[in-house]
Protein backbone atom coordinates (compact mmCIF):
# COMPACT_ATOMS: atom_id res chain seq x y z
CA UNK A 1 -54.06 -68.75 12.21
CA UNK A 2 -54.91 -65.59 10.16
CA UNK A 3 -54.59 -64.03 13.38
CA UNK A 4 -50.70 -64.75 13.68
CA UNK A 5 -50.45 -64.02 9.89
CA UNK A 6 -51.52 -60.64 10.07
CA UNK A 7 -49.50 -60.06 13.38
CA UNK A 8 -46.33 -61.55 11.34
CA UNK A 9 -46.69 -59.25 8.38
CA UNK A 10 -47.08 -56.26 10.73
CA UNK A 11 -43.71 -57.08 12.06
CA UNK A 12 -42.27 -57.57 9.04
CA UNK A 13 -43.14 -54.58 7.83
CA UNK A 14 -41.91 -52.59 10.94
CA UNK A 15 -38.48 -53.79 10.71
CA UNK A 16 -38.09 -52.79 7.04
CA UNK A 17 -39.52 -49.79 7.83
CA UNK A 18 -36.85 -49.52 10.74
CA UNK A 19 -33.42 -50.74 8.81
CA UNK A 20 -34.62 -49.72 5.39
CA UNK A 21 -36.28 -46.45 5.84
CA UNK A 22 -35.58 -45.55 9.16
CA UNK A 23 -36.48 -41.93 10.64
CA UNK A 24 -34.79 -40.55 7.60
CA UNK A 25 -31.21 -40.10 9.14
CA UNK A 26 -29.68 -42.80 6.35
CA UNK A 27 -30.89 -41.33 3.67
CA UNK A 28 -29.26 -37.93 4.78
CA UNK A 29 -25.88 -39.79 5.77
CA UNK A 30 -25.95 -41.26 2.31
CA UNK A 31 -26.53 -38.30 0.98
CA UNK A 32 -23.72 -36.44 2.86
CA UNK A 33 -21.48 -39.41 1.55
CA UNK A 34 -21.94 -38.41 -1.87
CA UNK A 35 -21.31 -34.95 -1.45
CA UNK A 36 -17.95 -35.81 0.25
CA UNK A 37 -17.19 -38.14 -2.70
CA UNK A 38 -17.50 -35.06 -5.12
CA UNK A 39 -14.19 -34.14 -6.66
CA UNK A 40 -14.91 -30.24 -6.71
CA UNK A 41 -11.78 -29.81 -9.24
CA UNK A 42 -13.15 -32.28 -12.00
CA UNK A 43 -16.69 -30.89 -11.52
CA UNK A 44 -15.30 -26.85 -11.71
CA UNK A 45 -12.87 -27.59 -14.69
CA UNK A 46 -15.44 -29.62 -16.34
CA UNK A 47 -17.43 -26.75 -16.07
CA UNK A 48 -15.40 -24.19 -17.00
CA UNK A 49 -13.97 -25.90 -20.25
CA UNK A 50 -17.18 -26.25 -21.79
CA UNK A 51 -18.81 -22.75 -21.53
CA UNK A 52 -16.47 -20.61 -22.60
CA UNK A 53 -13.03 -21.97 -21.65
CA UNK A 54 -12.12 -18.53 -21.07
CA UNK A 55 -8.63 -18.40 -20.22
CA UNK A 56 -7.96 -20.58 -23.37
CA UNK A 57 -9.93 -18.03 -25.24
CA UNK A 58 -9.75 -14.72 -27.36
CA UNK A 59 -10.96 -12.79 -25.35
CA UNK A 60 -7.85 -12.81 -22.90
CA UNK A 61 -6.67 -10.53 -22.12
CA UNK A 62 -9.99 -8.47 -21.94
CA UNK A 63 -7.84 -4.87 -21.78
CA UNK A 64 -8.66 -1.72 -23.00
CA UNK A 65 -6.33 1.57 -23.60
CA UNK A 66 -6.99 4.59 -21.04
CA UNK A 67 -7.80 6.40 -24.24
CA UNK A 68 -10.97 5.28 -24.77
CA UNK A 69 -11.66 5.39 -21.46
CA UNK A 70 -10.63 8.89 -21.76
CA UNK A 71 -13.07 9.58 -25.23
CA UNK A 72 -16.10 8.02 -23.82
CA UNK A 73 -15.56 9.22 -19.53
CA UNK A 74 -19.28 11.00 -20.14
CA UNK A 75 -20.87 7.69 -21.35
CA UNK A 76 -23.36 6.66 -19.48
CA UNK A 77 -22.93 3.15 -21.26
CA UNK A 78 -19.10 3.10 -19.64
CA UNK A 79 -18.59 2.42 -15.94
CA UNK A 80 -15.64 2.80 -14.31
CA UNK A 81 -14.66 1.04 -11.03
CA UNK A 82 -11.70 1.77 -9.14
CA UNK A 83 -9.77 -0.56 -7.10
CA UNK A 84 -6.79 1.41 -5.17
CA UNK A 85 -7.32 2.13 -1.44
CA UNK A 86 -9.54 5.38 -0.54
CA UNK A 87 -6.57 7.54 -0.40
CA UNK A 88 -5.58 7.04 -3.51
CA UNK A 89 -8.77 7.22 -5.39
CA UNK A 90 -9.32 10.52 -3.45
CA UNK A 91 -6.03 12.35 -4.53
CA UNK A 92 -6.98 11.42 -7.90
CA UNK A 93 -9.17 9.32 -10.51
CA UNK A 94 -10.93 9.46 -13.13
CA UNK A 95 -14.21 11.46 -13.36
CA UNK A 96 -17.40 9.61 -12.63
CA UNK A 97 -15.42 6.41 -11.62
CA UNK A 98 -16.81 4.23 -7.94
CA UNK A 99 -14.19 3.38 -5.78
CA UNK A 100 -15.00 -0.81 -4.56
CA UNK A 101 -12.62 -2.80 -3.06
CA UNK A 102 -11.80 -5.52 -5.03
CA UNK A 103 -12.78 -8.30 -2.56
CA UNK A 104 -16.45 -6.41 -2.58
CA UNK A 105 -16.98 -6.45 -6.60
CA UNK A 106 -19.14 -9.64 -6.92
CA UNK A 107 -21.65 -8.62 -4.36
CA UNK A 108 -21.65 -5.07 -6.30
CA UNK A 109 -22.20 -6.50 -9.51
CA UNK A 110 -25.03 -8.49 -8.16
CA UNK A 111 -26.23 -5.84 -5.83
CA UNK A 112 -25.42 -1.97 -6.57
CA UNK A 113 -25.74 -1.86 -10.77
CA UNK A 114 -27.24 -3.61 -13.70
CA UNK A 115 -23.91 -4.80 -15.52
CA UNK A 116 -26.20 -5.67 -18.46
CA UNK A 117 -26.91 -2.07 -18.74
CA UNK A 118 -23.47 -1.17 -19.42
CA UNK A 119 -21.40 -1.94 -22.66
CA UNK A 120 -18.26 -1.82 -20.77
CA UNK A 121 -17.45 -1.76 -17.26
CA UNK A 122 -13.70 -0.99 -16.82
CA UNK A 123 -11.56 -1.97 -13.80
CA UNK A 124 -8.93 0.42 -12.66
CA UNK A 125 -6.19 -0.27 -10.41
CA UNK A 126 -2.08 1.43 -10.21
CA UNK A 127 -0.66 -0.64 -12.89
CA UNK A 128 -2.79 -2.78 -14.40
CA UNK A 129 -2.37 -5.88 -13.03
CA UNK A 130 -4.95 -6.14 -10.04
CA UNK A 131 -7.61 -5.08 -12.53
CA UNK A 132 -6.90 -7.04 -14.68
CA UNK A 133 -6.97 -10.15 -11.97
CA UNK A 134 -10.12 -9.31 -11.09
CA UNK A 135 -11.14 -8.64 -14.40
CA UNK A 136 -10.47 -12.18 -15.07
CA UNK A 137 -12.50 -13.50 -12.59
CA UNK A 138 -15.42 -11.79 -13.35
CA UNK A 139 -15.59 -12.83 -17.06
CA UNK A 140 -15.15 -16.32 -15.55
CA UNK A 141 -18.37 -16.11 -13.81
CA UNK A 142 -20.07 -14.65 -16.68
CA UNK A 143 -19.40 -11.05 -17.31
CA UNK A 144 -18.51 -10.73 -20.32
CA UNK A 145 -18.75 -6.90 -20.59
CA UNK A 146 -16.10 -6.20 -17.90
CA UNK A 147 -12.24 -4.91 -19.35
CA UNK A 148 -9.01 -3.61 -17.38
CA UNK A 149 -7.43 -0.54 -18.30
CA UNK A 150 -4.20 -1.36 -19.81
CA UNK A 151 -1.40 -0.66 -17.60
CA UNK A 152 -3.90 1.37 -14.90
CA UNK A 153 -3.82 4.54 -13.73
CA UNK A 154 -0.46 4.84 -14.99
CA UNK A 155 -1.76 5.36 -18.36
CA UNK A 156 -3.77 8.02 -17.84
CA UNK A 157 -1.48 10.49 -16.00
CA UNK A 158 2.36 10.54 -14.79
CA UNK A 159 1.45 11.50 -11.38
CA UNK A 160 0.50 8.13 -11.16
CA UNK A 161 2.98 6.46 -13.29
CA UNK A 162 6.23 7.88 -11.43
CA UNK A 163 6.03 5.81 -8.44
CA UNK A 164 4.75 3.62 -10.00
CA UNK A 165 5.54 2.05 -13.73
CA UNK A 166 7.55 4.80 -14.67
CA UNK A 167 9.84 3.14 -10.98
CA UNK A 168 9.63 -0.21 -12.34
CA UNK A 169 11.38 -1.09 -15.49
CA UNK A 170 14.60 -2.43 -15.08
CA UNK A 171 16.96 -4.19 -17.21
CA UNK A 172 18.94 -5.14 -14.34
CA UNK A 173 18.95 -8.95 -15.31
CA UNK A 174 19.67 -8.97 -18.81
CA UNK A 175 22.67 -11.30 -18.67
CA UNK A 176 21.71 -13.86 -16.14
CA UNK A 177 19.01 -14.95 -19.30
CA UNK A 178 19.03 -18.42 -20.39
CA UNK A 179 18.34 -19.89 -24.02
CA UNK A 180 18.28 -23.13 -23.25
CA UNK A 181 14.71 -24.85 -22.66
CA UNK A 182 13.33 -26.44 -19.70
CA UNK A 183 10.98 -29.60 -19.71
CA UNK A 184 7.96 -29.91 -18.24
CA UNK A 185 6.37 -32.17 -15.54
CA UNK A 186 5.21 -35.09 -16.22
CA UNK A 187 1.15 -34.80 -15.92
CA UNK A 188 0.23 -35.34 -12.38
CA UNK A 189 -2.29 -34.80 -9.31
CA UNK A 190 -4.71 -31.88 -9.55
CA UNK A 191 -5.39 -29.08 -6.57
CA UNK A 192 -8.23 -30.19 -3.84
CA UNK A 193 -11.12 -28.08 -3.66
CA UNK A 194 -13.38 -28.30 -0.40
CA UNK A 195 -16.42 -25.74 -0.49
CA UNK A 196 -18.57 -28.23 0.12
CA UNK A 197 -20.61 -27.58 -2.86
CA UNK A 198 -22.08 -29.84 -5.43
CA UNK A 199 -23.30 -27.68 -8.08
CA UNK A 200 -20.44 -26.45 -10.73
CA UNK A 201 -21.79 -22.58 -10.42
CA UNK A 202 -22.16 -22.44 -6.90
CA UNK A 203 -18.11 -24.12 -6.40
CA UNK A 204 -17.17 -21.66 -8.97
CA UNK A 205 -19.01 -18.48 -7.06
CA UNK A 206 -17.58 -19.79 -4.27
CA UNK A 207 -13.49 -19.92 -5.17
CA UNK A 208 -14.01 -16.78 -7.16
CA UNK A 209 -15.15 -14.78 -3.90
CA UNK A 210 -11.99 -16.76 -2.13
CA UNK A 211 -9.57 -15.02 -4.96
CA UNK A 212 -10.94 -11.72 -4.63
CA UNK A 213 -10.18 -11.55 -1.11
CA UNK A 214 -6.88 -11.99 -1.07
CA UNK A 215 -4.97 -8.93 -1.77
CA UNK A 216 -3.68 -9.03 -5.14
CA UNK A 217 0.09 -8.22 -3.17
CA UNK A 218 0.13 -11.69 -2.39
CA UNK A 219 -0.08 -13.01 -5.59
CA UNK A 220 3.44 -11.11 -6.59
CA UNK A 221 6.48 -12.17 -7.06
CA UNK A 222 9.70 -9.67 -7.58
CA UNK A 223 12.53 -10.61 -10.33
CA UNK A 224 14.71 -10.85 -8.05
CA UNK A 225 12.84 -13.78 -5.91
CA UNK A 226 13.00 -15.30 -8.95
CA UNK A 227 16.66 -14.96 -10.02
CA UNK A 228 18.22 -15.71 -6.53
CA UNK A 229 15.76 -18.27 -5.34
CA UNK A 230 13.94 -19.58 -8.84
CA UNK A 231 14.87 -23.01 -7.36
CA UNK A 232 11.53 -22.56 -4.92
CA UNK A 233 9.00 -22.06 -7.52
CA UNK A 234 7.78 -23.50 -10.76
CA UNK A 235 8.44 -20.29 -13.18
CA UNK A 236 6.08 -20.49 -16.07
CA UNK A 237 7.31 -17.92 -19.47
CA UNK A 238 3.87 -17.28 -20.87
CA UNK A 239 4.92 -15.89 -24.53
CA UNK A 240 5.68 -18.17 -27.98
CA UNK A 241 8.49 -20.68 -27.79
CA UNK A 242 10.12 -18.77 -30.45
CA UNK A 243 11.02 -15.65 -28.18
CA UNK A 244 11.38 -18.09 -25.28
CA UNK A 245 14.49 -19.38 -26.87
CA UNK A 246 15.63 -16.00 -26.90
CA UNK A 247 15.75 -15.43 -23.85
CA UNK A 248 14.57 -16.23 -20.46
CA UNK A 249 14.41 -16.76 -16.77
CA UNK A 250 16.70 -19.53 -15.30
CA UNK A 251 14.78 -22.70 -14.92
CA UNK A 252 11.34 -20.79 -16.67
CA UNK A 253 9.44 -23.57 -18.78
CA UNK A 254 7.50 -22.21 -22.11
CA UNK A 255 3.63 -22.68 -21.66
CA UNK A 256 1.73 -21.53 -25.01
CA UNK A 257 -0.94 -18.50 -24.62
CA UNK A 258 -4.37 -19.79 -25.08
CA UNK A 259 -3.55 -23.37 -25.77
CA UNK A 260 -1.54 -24.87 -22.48
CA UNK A 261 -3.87 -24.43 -19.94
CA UNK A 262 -6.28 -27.36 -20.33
CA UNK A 263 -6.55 -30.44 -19.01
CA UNK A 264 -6.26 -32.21 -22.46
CA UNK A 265 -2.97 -30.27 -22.97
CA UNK A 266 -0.41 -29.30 -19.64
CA UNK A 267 -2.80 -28.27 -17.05
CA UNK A 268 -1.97 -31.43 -15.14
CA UNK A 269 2.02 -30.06 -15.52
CA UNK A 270 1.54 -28.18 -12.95
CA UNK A 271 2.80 -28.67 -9.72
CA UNK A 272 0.37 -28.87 -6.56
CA UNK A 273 3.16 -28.80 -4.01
CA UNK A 274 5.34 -25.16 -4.74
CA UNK A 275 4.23 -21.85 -6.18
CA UNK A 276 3.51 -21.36 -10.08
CA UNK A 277 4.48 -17.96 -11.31
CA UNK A 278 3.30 -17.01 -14.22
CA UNK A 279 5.52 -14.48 -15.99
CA UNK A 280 4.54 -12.54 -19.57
CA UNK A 281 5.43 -8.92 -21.03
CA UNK A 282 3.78 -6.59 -18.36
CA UNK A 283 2.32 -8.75 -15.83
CA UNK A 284 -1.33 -8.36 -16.96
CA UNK A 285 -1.91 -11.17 -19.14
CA UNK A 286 -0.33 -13.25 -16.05
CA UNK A 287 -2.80 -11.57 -14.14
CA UNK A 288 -5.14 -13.03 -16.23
CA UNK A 289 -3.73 -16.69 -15.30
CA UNK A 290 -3.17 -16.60 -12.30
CA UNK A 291 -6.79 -15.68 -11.23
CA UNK A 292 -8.13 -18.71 -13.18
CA UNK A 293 -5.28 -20.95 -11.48
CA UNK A 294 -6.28 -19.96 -8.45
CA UNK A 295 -9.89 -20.48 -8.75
CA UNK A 296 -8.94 -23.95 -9.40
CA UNK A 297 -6.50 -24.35 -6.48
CA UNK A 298 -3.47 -23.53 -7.64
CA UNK A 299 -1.00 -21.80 -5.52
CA UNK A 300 -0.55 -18.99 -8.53
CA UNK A 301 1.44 -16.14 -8.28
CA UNK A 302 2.71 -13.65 -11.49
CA UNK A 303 5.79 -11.97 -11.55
CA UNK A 304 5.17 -8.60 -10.93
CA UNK A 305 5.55 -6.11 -13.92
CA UNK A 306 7.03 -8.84 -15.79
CA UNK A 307 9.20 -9.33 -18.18
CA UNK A 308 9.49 -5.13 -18.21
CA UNK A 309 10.62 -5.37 -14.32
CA UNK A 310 14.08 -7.44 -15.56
CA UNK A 311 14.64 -7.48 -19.66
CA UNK A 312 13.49 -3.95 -20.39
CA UNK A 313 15.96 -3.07 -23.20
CA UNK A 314 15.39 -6.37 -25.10
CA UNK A 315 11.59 -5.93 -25.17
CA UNK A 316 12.08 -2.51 -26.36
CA UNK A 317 14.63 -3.26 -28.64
CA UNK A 318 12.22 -6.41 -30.33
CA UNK A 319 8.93 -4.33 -29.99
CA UNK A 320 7.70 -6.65 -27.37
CA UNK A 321 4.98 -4.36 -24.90
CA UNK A 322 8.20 -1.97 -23.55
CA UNK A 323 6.66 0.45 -21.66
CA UNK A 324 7.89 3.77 -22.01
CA UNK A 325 6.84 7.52 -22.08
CA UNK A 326 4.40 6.75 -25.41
CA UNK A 327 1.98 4.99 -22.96
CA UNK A 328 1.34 7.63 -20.00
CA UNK A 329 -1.06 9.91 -21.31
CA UNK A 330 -1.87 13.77 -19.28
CA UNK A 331 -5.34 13.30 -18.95
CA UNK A 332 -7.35 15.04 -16.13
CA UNK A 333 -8.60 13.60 -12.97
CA UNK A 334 -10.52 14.71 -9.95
CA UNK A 335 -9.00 15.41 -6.50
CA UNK A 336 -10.97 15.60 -4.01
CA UNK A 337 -10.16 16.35 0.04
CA UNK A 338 -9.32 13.39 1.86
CA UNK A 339 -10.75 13.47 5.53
CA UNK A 340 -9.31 12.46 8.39
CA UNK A 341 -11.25 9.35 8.44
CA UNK A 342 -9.28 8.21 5.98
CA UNK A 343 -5.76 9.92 5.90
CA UNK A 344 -4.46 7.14 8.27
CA UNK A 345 -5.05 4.23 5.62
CA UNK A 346 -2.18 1.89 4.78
CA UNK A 347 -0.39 1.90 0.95
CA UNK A 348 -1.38 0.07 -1.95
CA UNK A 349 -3.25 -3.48 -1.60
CA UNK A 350 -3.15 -3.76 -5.34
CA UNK A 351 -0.65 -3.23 -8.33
């Protein structure tokens, strides 16, 4: 009898050790069940609202004027990075600035240079707006130290600003504005994020390296696309609803600067199945947007130049960031011989 007792408990215990522990294969399928159950969004926007909220913050947009660039160019405490194609860079930039691509700069910043070592690191591009895209990203992962030069290499010389800003500003649409406002959506479903990550910093890493490597020329919209075909997009005005009602694009609804984008206030406005284009005074401080809506899933887009590339003569006739002459400075830069290696490359991947 305490034979068969013994040989009872042994099988007893061998079939909870089969269905309840197994050869460890639940306990990884179980596992890999609650990683699928993770809603990346809520975990990443979670995240990002309580350290720092950035895009909701003061520090947007983190810009800064090519002439103190231009006053501190032999600091070694100021780092310049330029983001226009090889060719470009070559013709002509800024003394002492790196040429990176843009979809390279987070494995620079953890691999090439200290960024603590540097007060500021400033992001060049053509016009402002790629910088300042990427510039946005970067201060979402953490680097708070990192600034785009307002309106980009435009700024600094007007070889670079005559195809370039100096082609841009138009007032071509100036009486196709609307005054009337535009509602909202009602709140509604949030983007799907799939990188298979758990952790909110390693999601985060993860979409931030996905924005950077999309060219920043696929994030643009022109005023016209928007005029003609506004119907296929959810236009966003990104200024105060007091020069909204002065003025704006057909079908454009007013989101506040630094206060909409949250999910306790119209985050969840947004649309998940068309383009949001987000338009402001130059395009930069949409930049700005549009990087953090597209970390989080959005299909974001910015109008490019914006409101300069349609409403020109009202912005400079209110004061509203008209760019004109008073902004392009005639500051030197270095040329340097561009080899054949490179002579071949394609136009601009960034604005």
């Amino acid at each position: 009898m305490k034979k068969y007792s013994v040989m009872f408990l042994t099988v007893v215990l061998s079939a909870f050790m089969f269905f309840g522990c197994g050869n460890g294969n639940e306990g990884k399928d179980n596992n890999a069940d609650s990683v699928a159950k993770v809603n990346e969004f809520e975990v990443l926007i979670k995240y990002l609202e309580e350290n720092g909220n950035f895009i909701n913050s003061d520090a947007v947009p983190a810009m800064i004027g090519a002439d103190v660039v231009y006053e501190n160019v032999d600091n070694a405490k100021f780092k310049v990075l330029d983001l226009r194609g090889q060719v470009d860079f070559l013709t002509g930039h800024i003394n002492h600035a790196t040429n990176v691509k843009t979809e390279d700069l987070l494995t620079y910043f953890e691999n090439d240079i200290v960024p603590s070592d540097y007060e500021k690191i400033i992001l060049v591009c053509y016009s402002g707006q790629t910088a300042s895209y990427a510039t946005s990203i970067l201060r979402i992962v953490g680097y708070d130290n990192v600034y785009a030069m307002k309106y980009g290499m435009s700024s600094w010389n007007k070889k670079f600003a005559e195809n370039m800003w100096s082609a841009k500003v138009t007032s071509d649409y100036v009486d196709q504005l609307e005054t009337a406002g535009n509602a909202k959506n009602q709140k509604g479903d949030h983007p799907t994020i799939e990188t298979g990550k758990t952790d909110p910093k390693e999601i985060l890493m993860e979409r931030a390296q996905i924005a950077l490597s999309a060219p920043y020329k696929t994030k643009l919209v022109k005023a016209e696309d928007l005029f003609v075909n506004g119907s296929q997009y959810y236009i966003m005005n990104y200024w105060a609803a007091e020069k909204y009602d002065m003025g704006h694009i057909p079908g454009a609804i007013q989101y506040t600067p630094k206060k909409s984008f949250i999910t306790t206030a119209d985050l969840y406005t947004l649309p998940i199945d068309k383009p949001v284009v987000t338009y402001c005074y130059t395009g930069q401080t949409a930049a700005f947007v549009t990087a953090y809506l597209t970390i989080l899933g959005y299909d974001a887009k910015s109008l490019g130049f914006g409101a300069n590339s349609f409403m020109h003569s009202i912005l400079k006739a209110n004061e509203w960031h008209a760019f004109g002459a008073g902004a392009i400075h005639d500051y030197d830069f270095i040329e340097e011989e561009v080899g054949d290696d490179v002579a071949n490359e394609g136009g601009p991947s960034c604005g």
